[in-house]
Every structure is written in structure tokens, then in C-alpha cells.
Protein backbone atom coordinates (compact mmCIF):
# COMPACT_ATOMS: atom_id res chain seq x y z
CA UNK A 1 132.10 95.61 97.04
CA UNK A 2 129.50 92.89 97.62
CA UNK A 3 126.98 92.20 94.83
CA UNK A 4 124.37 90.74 97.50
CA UNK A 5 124.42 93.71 99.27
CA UNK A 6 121.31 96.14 98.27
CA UNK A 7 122.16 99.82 97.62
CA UNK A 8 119.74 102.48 99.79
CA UNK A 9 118.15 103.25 96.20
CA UNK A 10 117.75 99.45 95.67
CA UNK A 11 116.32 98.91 98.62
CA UNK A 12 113.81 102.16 98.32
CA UNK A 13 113.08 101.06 94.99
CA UNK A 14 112.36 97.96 96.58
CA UNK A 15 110.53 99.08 99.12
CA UNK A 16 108.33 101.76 97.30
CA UNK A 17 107.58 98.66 94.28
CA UNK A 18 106.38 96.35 97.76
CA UNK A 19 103.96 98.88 98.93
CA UNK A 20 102.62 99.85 95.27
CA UNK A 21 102.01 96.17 95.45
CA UNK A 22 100.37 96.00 98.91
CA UNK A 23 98.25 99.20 98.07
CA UNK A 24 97.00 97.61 94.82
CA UNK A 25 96.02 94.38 96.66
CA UNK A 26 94.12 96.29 99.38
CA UNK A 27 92.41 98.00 96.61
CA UNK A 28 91.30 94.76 94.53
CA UNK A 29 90.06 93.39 97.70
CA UNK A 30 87.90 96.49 98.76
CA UNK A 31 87.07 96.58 95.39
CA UNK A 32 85.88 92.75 95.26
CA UNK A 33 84.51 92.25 98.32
């Protein structure tokens, strides 16, 4: 098996942590501006 290569639950985890991230950004700038 290859360590570089992500899981599916790595890569949702991933994926779910970037959007929290995006969401939260979105928010402070609403929130800001």
C-alpha cells in the first residue's frame, strides 16, 4: 500500500475540515464587513 495515497475517509475528512474552513471565513467576512 502507498502511504501518499489518501483513504476516501481521509480525503472526506479532508474535505469536510476545508469547507468548515471556507464556511467560517465567509462568515468572518459577512460578519466584518
Amino acid at each position: 500500500m502507498d502511504d501518499n495515497v489518501l483513504s476516501v475517509d481521509d480525503a472526506r475528512i479532508a474535505i469536510t475540515a476545508i469547507d468548515h474552513a471556507i464556511d467560517e471565513v465567509k462568515g468572518a467576512q459577512l460578519h466584518w464587513f
